[in-house]
PDB file of N, CA and C in Angstrom:
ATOM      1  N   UNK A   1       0.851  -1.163   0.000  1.00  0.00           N
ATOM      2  CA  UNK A   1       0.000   0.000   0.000  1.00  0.00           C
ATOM      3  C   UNK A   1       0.905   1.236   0.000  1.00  0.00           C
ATOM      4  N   UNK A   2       0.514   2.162  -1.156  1.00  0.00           N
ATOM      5  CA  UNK A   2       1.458   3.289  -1.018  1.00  0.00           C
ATOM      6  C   UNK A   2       1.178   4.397   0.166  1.00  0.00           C
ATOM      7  N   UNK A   3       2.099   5.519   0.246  1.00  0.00           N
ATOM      8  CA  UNK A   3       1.336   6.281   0.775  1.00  0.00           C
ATOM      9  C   UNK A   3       0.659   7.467   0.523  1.00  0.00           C
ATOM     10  N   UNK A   4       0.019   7.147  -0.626  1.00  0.00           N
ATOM     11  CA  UNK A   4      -0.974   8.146  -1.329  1.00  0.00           C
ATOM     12  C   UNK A   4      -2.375   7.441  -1.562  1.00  0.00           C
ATOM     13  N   UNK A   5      -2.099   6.160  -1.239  1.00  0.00           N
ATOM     14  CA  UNK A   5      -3.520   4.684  -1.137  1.00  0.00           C
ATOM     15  C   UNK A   5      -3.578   5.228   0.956  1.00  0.00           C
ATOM     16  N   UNK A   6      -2.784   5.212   1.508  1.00  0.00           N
ATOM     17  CA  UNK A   6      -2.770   5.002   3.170  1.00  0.00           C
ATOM     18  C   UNK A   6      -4.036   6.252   3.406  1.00  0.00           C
ATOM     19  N   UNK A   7      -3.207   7.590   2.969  1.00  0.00           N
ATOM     20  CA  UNK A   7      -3.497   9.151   2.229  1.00  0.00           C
ATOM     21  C   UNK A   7      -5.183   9.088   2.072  1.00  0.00           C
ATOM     22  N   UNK A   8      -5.217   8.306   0.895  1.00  0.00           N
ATOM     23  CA  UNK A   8      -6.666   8.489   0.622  1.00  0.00           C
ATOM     24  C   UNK A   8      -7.579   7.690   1.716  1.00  0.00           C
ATOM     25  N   UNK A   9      -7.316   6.739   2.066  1.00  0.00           N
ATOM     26  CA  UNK A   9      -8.103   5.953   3.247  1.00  0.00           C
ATOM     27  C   UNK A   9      -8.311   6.613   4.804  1.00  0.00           C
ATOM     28  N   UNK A  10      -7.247   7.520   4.930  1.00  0.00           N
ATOM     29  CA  UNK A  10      -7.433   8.380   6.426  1.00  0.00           C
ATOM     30  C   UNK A  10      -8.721   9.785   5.648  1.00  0.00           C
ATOM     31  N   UNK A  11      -8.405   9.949   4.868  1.00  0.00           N
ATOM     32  CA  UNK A  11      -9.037  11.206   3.999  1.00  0.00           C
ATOM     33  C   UNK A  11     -10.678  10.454   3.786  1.00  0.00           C
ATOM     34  N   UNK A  12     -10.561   9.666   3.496  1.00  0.00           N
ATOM     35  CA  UNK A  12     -12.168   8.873   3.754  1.00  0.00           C
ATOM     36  C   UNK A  12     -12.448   8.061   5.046  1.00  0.00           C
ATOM     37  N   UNK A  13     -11.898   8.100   5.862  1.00  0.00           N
ATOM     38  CA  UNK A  13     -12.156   8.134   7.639  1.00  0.00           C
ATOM     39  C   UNK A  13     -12.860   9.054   7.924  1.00  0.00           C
ATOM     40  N   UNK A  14     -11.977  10.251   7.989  1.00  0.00           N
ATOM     41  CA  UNK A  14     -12.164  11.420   8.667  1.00  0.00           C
ATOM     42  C   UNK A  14     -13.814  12.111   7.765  1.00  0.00           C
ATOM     43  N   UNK A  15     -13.798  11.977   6.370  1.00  0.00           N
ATOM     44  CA  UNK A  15     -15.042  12.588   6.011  1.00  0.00           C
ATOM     45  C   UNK A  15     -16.160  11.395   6.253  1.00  0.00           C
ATOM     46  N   UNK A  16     -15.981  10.121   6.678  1.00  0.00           N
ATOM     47  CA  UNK A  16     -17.458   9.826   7.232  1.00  0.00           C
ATOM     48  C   UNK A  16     -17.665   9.801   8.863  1.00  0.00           C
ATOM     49  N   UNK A  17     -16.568   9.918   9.604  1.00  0.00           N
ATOM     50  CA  UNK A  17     -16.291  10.945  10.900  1.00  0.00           C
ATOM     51  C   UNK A  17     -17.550  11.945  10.586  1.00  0.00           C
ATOM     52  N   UNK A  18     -16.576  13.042  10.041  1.00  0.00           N
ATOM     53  CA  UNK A  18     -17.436  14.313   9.793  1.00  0.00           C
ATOM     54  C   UNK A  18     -18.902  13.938   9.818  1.00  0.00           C
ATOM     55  N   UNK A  19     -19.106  13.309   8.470  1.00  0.00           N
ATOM     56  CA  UNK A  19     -20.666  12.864   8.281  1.00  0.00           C
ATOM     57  C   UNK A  19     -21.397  12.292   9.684  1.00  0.00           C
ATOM     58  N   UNK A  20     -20.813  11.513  10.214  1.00  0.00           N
ATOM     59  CA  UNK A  20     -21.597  10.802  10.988  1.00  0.00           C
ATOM     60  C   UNK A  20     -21.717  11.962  12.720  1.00  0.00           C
ATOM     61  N   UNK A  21     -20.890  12.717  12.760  1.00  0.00           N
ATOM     62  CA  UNK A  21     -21.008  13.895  13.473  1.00  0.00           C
ATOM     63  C   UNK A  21     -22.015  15.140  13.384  1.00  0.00           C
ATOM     64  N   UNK A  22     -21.963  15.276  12.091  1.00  0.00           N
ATOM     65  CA  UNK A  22     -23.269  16.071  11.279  1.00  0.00           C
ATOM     66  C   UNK A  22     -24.586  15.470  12.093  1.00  0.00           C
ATOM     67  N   UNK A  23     -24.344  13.973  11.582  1.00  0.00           N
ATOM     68  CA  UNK A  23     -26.060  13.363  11.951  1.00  0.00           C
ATOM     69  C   UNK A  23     -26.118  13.392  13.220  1.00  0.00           C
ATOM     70  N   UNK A  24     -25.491  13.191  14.300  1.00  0.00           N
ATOM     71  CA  UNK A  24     -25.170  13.197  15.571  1.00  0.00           C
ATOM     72  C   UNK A  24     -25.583  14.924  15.867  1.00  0.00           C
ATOM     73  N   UNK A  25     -25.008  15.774  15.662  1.00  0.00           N
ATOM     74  CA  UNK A  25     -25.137  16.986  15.933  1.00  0.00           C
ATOM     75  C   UNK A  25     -26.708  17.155  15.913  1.00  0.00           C
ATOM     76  N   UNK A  26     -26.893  16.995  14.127  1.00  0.00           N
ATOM     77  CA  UNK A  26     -28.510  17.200  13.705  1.00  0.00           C
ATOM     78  C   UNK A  26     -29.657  16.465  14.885  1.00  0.00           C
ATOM     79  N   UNK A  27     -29.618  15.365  15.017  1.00  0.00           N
ATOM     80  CA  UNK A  27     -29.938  14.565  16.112  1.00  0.00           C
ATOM     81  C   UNK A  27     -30.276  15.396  17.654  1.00  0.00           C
ATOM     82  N   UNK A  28     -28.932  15.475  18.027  1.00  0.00           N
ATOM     83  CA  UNK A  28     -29.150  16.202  19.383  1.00  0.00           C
ATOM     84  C   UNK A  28     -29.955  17.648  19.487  1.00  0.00           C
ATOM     85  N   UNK A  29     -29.670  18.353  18.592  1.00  0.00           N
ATOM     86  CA  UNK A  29     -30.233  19.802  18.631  1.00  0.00           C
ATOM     87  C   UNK A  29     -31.767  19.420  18.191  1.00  0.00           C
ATOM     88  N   UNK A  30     -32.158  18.628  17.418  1.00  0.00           N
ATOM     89  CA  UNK A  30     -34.120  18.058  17.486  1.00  0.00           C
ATOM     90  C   UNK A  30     -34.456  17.820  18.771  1.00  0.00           C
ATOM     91  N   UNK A  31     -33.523  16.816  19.594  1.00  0.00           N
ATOM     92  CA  UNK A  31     -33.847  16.873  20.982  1.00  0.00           C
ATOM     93  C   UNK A  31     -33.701  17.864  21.768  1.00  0.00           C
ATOM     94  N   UNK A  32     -32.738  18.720  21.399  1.00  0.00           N
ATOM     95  CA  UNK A  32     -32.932  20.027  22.537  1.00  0.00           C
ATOM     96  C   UNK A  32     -34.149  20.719  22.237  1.00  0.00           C
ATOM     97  N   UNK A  33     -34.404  21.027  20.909  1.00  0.00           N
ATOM     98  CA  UNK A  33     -35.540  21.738  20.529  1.00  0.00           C
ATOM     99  C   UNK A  33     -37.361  20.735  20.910  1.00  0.00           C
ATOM    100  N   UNK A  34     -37.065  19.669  21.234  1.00  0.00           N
ATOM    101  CA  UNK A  34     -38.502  18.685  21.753  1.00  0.00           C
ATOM    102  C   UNK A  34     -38.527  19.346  23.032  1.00  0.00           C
ATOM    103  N   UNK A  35     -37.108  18.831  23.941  1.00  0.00           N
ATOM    104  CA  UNK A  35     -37.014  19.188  25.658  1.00  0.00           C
ATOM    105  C   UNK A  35     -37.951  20.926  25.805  1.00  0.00           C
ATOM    106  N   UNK A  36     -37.162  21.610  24.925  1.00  0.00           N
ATOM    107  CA  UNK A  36     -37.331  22.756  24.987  1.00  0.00           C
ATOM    108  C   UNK A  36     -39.153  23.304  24.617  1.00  0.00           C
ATOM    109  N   UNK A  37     -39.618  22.666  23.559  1.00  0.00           N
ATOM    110  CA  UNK A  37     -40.854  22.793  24.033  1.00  0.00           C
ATOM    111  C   UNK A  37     -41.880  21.962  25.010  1.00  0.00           C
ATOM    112  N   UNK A  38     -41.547  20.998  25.336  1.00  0.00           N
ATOM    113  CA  UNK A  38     -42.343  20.491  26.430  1.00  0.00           C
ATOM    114  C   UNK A  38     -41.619  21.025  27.680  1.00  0.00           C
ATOM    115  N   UNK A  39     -41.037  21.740  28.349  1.00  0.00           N
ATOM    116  CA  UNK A  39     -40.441  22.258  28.831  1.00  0.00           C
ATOM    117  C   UNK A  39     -41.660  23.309  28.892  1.00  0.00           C
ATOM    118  N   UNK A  40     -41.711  24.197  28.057  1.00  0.00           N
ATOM    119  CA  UNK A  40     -42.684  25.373  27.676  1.00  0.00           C
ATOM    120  C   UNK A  40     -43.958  24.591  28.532  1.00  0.00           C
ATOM    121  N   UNK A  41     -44.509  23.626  27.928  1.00  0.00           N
ATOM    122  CA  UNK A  41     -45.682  23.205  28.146  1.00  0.00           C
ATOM    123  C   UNK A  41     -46.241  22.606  29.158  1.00  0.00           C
ATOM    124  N   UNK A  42     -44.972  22.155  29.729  1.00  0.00           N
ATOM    125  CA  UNK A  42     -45.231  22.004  31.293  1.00  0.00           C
ATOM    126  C   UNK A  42     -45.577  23.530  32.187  1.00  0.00           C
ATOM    127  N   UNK A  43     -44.627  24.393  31.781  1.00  0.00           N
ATOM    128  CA  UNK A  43     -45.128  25.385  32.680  1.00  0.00           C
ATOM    129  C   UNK A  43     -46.340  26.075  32.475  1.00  0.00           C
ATOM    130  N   UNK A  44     -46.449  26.001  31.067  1.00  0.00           N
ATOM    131  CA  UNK A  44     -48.055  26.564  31.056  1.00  0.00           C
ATOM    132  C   UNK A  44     -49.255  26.076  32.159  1.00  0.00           C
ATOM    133  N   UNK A  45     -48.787  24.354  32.183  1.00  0.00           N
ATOM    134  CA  UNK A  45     -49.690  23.758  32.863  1.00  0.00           C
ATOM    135  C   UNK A  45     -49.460  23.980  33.897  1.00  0.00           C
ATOM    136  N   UNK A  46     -48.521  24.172  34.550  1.00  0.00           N
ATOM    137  CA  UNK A  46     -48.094  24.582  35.910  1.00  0.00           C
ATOM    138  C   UNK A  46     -48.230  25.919  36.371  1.00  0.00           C
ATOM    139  N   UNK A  47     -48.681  26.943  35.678  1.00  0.00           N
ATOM    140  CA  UNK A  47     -49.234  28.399  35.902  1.00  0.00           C
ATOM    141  C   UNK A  47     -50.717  28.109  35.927  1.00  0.00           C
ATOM    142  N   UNK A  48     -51.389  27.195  34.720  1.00  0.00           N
ATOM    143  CA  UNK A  48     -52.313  27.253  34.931  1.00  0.00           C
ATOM    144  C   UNK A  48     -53.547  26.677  36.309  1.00  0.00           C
ATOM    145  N   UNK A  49     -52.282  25.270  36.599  1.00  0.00           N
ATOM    146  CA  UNK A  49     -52.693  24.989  37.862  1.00  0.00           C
ATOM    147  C   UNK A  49     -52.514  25.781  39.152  1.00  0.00           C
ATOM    148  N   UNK A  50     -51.518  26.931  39.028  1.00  0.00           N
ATOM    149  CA  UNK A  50     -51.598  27.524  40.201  1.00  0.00           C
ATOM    150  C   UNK A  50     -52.405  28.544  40.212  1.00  0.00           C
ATOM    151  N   UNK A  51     -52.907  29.130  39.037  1.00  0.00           N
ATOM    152  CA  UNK A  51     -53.926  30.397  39.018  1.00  0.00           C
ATOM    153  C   UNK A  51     -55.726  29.049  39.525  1.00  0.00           C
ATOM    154  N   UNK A  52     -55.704  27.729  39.302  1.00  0.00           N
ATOM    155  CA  UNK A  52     -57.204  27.246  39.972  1.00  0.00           C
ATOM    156  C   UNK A  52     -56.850  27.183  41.037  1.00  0.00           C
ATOM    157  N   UNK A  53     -55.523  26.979  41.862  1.00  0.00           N
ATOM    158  CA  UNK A  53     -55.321  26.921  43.388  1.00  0.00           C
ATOM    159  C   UNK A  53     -55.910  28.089  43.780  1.00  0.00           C
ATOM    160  N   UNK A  54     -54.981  29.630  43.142  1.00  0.00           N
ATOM    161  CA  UNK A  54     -55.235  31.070  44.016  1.00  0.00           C
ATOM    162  C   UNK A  54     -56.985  30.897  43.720  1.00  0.00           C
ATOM    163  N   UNK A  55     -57.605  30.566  42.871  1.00  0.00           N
ATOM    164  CA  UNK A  55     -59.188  30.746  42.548  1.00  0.00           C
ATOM    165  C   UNK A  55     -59.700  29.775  43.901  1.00  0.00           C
ATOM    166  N   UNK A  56     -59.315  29.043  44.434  1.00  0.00           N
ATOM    167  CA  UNK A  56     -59.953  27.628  45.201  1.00  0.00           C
ATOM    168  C   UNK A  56     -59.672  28.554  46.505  1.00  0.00           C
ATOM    169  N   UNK A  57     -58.479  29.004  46.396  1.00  0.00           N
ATOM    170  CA  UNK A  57     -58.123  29.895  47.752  1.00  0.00           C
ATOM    171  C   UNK A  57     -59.214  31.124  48.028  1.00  0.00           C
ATOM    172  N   UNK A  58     -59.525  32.013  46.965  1.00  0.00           N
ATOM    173  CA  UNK A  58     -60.248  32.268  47.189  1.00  0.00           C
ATOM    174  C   UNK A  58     -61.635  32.058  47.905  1.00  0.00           C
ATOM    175  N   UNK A  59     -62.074  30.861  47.044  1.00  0.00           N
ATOM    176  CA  UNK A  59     -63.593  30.474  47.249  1.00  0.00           C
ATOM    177  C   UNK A  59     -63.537  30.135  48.798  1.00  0.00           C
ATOM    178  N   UNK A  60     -62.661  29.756  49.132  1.00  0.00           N
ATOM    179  CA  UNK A  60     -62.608  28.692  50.434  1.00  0.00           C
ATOM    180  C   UNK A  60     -62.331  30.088  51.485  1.00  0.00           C
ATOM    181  N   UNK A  61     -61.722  31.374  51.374  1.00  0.00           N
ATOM    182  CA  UNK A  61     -61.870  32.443  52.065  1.00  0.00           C
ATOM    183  C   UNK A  61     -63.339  33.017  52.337  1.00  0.00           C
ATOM    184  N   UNK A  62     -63.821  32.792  50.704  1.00  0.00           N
ATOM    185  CA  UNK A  62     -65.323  33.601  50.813  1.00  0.00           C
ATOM    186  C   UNK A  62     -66.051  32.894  51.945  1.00  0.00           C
ATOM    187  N   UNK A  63     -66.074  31.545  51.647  1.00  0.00           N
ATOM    188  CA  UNK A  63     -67.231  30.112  52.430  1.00  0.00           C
ATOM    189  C   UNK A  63     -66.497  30.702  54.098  1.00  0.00           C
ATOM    190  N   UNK A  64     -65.102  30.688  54.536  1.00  0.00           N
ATOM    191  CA  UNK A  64     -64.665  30.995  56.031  1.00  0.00           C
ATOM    192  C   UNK A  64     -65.759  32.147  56.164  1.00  0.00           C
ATOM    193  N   UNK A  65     -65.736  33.034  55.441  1.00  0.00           N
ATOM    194  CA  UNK A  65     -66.186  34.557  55.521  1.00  0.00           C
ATOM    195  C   UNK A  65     -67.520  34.265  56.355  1.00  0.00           C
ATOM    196  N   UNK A  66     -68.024  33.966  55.061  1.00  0.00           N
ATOM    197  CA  UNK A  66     -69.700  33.888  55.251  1.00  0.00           C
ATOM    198  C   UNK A  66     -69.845  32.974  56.757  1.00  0.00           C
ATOM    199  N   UNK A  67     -69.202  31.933  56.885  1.00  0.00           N
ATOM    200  CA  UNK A  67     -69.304  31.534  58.345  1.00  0.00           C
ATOM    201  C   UNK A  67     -69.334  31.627  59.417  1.00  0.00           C
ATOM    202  N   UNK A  68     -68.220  32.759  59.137  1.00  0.00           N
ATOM    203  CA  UNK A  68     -68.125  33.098  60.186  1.00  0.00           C
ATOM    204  C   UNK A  68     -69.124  34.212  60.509  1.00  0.00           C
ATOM    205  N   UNK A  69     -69.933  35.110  59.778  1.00  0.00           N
ATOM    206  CA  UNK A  69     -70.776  36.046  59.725  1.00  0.00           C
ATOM    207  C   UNK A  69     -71.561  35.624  60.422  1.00  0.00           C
ATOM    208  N   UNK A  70     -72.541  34.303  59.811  1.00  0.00           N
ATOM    209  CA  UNK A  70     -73.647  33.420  60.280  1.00  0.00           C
ATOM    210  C   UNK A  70     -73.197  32.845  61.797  1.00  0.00           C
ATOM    211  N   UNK A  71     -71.760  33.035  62.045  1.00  0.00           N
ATOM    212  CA  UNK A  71     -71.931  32.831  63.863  1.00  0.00           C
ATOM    213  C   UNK A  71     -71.457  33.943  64.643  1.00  0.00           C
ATOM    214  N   UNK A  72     -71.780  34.642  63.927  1.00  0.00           N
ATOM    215  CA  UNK A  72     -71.121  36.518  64.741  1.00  0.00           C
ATOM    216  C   UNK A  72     -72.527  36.572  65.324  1.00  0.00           C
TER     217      UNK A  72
END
């Protein structure tokens, strides 16, 4: 094997290296971008559950209220 045959065989290593790094790269950044919106979508749900808590908090102040009126 010369070394312009050795030459060309490291030279076609390294570019399906490359390639297969590409897909690897491409790969991971789809998953950052999935994480990243369910990420989003959890907190929506998680604001939205805490704005029915402050609403429940409420109601459950009004009902003390009134109770306590009806034993004043």
């Amino acid at each position: 094997m010369t070394a312009l045959q050795r030459l060309q065989e490291k030279i076609e290593q390294l570019k399906n290296n490359y390639h297969g790094m590409q897909h690897e790269i491409y790969e991971l950044k789809q998953q950052l971008e999935a994480l990243h919106n369910s990420q989003g979508e959890k907190q929506g749900a998680i604001d939205q559950l805490r704005a029915e808590l402050d609403e429940k908090d409420r109601e459950i102040e009004g009902i003390i209220s009134k109770v306590e009126d009806l034993l004043a």
